[in-house]
Protein backbone atom coordinates (compact mmCIF):
# COMPACT_ATOMS: atom_id res chain seq x y z
CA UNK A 1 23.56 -8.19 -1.60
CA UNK A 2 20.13 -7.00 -1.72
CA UNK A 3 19.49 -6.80 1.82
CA UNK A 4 22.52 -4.85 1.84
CA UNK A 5 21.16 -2.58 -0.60
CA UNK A 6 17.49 -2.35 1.39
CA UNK A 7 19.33 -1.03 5.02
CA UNK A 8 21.93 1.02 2.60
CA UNK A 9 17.95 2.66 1.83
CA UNK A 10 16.58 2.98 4.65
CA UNK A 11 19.53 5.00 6.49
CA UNK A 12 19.76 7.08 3.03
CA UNK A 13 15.89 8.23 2.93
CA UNK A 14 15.75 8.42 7.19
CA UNK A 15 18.60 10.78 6.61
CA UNK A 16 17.03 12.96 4.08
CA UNK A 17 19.04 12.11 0.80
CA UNK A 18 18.04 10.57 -2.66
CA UNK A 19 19.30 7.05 -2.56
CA UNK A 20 21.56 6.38 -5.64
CA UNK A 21 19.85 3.87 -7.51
CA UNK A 22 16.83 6.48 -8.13
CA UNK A 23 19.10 7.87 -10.71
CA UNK A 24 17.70 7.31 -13.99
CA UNK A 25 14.47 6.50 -12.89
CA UNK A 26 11.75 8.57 -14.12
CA UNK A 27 9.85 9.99 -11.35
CA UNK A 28 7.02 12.79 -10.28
CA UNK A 29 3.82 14.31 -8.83
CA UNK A 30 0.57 13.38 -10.54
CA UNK A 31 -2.15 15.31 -10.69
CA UNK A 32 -5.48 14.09 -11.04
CA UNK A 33 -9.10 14.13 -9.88
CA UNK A 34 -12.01 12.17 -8.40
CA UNK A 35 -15.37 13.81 -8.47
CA UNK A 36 -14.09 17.25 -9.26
CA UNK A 37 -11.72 17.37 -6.28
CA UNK A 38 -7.98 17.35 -7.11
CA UNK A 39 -5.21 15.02 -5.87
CA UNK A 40 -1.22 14.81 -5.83
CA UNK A 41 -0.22 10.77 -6.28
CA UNK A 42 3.71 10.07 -7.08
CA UNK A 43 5.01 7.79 -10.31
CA UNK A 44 8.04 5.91 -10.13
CA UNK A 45 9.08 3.58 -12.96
CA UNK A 46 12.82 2.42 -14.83
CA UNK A 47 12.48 3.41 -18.51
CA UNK A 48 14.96 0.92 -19.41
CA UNK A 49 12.33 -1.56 -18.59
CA UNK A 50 10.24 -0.83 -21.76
CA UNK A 51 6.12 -0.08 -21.95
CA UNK A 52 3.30 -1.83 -20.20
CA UNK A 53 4.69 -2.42 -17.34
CA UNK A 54 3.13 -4.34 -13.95
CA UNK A 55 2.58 -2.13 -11.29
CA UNK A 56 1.73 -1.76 -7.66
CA UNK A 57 -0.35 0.70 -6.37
CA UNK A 58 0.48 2.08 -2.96
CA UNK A 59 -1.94 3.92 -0.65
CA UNK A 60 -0.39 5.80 2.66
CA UNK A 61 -0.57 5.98 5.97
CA UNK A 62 -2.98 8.11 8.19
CA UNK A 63 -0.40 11.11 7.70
CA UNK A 64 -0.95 11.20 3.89
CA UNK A 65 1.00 10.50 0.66
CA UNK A 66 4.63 11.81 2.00
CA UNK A 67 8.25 10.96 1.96
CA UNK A 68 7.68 7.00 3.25
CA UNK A 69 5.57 6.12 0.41
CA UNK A 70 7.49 7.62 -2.29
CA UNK A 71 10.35 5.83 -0.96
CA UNK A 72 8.26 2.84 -0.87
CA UNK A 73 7.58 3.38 -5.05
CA UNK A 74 11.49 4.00 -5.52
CA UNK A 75 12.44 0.72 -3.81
CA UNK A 76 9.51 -1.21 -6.07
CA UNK A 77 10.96 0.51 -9.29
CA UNK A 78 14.31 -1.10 -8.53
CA UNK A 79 12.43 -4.14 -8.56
CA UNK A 80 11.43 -3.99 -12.37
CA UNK A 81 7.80 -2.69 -11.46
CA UNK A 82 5.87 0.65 -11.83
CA UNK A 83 4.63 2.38 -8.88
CA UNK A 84 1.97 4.94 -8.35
CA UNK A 85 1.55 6.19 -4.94
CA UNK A 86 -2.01 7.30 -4.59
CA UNK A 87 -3.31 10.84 -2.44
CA UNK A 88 -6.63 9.79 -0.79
CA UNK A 89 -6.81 13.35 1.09
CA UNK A 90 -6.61 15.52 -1.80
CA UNK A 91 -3.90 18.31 -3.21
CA UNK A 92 -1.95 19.60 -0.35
CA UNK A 93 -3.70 18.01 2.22
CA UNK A 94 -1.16 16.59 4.45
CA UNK A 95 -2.36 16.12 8.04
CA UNK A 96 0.70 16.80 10.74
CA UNK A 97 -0.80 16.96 14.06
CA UNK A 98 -2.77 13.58 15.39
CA UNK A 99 -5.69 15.51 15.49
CA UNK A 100 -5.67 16.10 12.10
CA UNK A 101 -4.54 12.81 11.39
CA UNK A 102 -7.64 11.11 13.31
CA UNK A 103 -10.01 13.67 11.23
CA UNK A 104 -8.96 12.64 7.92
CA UNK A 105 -8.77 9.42 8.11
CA UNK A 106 -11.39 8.97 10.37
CA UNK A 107 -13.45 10.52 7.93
CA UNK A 108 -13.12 8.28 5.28
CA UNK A 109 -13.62 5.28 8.07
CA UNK A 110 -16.93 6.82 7.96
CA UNK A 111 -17.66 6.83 4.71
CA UNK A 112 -16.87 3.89 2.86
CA UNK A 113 -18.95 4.93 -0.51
CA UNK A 114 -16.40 7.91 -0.45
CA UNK A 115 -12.99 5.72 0.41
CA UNK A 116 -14.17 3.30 -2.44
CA UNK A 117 -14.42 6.29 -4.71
CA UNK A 118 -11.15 8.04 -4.00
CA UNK A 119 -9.80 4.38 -4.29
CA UNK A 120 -10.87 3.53 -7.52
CA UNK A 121 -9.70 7.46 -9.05
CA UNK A 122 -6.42 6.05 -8.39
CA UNK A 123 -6.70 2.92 -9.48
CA UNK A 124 -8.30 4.47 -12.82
CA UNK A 125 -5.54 7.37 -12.92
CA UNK A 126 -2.74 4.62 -12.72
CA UNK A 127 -4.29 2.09 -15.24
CA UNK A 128 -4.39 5.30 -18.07
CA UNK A 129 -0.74 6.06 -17.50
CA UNK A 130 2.02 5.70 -19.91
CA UNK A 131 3.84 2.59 -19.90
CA UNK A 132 1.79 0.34 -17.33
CA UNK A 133 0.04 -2.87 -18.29
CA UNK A 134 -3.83 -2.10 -16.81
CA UNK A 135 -4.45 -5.46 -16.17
CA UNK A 136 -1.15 -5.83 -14.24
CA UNK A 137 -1.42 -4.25 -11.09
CA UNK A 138 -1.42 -5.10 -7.32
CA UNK A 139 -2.67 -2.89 -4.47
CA UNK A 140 -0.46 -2.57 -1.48
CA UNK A 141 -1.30 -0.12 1.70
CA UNK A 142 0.25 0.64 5.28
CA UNK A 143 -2.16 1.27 8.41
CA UNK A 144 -4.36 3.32 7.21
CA UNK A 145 -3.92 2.32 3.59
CA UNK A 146 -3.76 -1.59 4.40
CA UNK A 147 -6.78 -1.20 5.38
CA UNK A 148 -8.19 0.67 2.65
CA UNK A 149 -5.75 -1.96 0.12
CA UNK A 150 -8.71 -4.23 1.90
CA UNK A 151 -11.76 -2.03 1.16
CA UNK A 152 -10.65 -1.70 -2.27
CA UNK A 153 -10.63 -5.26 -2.89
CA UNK A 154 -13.94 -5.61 -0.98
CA UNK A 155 -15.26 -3.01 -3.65
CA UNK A 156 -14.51 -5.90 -6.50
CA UNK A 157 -11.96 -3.42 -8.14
CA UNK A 158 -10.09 -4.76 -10.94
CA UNK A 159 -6.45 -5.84 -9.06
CA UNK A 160 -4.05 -9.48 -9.20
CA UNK A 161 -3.60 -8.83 -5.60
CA UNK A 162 -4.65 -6.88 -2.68
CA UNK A 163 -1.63 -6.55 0.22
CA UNK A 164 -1.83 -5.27 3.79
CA UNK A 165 0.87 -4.15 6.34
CA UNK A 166 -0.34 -4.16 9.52
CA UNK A 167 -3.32 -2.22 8.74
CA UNK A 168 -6.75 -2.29 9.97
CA UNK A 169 -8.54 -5.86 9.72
CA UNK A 170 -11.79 -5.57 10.86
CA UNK A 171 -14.94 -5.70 8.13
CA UNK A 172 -17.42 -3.45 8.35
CA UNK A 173 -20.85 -3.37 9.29
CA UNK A 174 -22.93 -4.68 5.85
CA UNK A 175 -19.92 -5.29 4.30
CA UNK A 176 -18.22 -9.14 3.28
CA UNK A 177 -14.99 -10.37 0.41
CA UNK A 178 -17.91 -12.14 -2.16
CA UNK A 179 -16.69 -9.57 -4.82
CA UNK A 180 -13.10 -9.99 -4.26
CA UNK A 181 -10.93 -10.26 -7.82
CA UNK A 182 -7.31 -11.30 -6.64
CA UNK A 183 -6.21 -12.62 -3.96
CA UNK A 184 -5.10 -10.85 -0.65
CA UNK A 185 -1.75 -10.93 1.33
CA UNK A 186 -1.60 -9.88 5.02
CA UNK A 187 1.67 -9.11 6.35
CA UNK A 188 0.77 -8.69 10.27
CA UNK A 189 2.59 -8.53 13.92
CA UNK A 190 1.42 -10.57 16.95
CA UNK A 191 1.58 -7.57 19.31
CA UNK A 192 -0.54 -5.20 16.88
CA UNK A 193 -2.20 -3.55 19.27
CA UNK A 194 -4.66 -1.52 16.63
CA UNK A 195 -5.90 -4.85 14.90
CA UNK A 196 -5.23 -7.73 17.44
CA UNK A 197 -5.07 -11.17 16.92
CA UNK A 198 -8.89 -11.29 16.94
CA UNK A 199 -9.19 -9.34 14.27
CA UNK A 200 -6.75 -11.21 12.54
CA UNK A 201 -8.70 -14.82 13.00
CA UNK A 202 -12.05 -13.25 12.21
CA UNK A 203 -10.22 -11.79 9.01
CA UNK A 204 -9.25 -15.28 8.09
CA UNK A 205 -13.08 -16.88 8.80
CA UNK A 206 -14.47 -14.25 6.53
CA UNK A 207 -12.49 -14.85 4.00
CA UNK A 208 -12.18 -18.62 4.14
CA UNK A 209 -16.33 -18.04 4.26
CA UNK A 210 -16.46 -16.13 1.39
CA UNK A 211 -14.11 -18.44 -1.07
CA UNK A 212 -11.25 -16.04 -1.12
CA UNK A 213 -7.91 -16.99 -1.66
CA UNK A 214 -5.69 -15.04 0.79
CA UNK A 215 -2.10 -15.76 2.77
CA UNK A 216 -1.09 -14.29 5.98
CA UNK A 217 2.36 -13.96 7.72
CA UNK A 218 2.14 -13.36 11.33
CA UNK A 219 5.47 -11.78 12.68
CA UNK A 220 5.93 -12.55 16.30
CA UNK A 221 6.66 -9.78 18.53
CA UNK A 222 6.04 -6.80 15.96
CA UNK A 223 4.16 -4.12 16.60
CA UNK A 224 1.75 -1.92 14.74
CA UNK A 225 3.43 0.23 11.87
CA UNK A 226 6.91 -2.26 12.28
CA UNK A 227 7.79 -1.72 8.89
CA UNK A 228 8.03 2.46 9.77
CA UNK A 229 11.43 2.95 9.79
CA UNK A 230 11.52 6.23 11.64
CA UNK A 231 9.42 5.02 14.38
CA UNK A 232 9.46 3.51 18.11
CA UNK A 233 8.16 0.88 16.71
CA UNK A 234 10.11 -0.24 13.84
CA UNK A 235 11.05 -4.11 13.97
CA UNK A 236 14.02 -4.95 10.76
CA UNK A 237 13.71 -8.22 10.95
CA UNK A 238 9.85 -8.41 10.44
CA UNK A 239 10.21 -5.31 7.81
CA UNK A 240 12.52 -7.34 5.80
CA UNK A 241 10.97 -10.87 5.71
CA UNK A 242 7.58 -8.70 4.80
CA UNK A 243 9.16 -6.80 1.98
CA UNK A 244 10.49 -10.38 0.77
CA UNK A 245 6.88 -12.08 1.27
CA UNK A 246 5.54 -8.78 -0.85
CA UNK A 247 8.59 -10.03 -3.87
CA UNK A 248 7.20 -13.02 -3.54
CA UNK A 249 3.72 -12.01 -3.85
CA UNK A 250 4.15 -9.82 -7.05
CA UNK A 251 6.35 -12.11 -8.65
CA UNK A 252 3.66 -14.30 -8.74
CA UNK A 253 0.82 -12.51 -9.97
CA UNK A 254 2.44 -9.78 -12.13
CA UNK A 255 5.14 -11.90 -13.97
């Protein structure tokens, strides 16, 4: 039934309509800000579900907080949990061309002190909200955003659980996972051509050098961004067992 209900989805948001079961679910743009600079996240939660809820915060691809991620929180609402989808650009920043795309997120590549910081305003902004447990929350990204799910928990921020999809894997210069708080979940394809399987063993001796306790799932064949369901790339069968692994995941740490 479920997986049903996940294509059902899928075609519904590709297409451009509301899926059905967001009905009742309260949902809208956040404002908030980070060093004086404003930012537009997205809040989805059921409720019916009562207050402090667990939640999982969501950070975007390289194209910025947009119709995929909100989906994304929608999808983890019907799942009984709370979802904020952060804006690490800023307010109306939404990059279209690749150009654009490479300049904002390469920008914040660049400066790690500044990623952390836009991280953690989110983080903070969806720990204050209304009806979320604080201590209850796992951090999940895409591309861009899995790999700034992993800076984040690099940082030592306050999270039961960091999650990548096939983002970036490599650790930066002067950086290591010694401060890590939760444990970290990498949902990865074998024919990622933007982090390799290189990049995905020397992920695994870093953290196994550093003590941190960390799962991957290695999806043969997929390619980078396979769980982007309007792309060239898109591979269901490795977006559905990930999405299951992620259940998993959060049903472990945040019930």
């Amino acid at each position: 039934m479920y997986k049903k209900l996940f294509l059902f989805t899928m075609v519904c948001w590709v297409a451009g309509a509301v899926p059905a079961f967001s009905e009742g679910m309260f949902h809208q743009d956040v404002t908030y800000e980070v060093d004086g600079r404003s930012y537009q996240g997205y809040f989805v939660r059921n409720p019916g579900l009562g207050d402090a809820q667990p939640g999982v915060l969501i950070v975007h691809d390289w194209d910025g907080l947009g119709d995929y991620e909100k989906q994304r929180a929608f999808l983890l609402a019907g799942e009984g949990y709370a979802a904020f989808a952060a804006d690490l650009y800023g307010k109306g920043v939404r990059p279209v061309t690749l150009k654009e795309k490479k300049a904002q997120s390469g920008a914040l590549y660049a400066d790690r002190k500044e990623m952390r910081a836009r991280l953690l305003g989110a983080l903070e902004t969806f720990q204050a909200m209304k009806g979320i447990h604080p201590k209850k929350i796992v951090v999940m990204g895409y591309c861009f955003g899995g790999s700034a799910a992993l800076e984040l928990a690099r940082a030592g921020a306050e999270g039961q659980g960091f999650v990548s999809f096939h983002g970036g894997l490599s650790t930066p210069e002067n950086q290591d996972y010694t401060e890590v708080r939760g444990p970290i979940l990498v949902l990865h394809g074998s024919k990622d051509s933007v982090s390799p399987m290189s990049d995905v063993a020397d992920l695994a001796g870093a953290l196994d050098r550093d003590g941190v306790d960390f799962r991957m799932e290695i999806y043969g064949g997929a390619r980078h961004a396979f769980t982007v369901w309007s792309g060239d790339r898109y591979s269901g069968q490795a977006d559905k067992a990930s999405w299951s692994t992620l259940q998993e995941f959060l049903k472990s740490r945040l019930r």
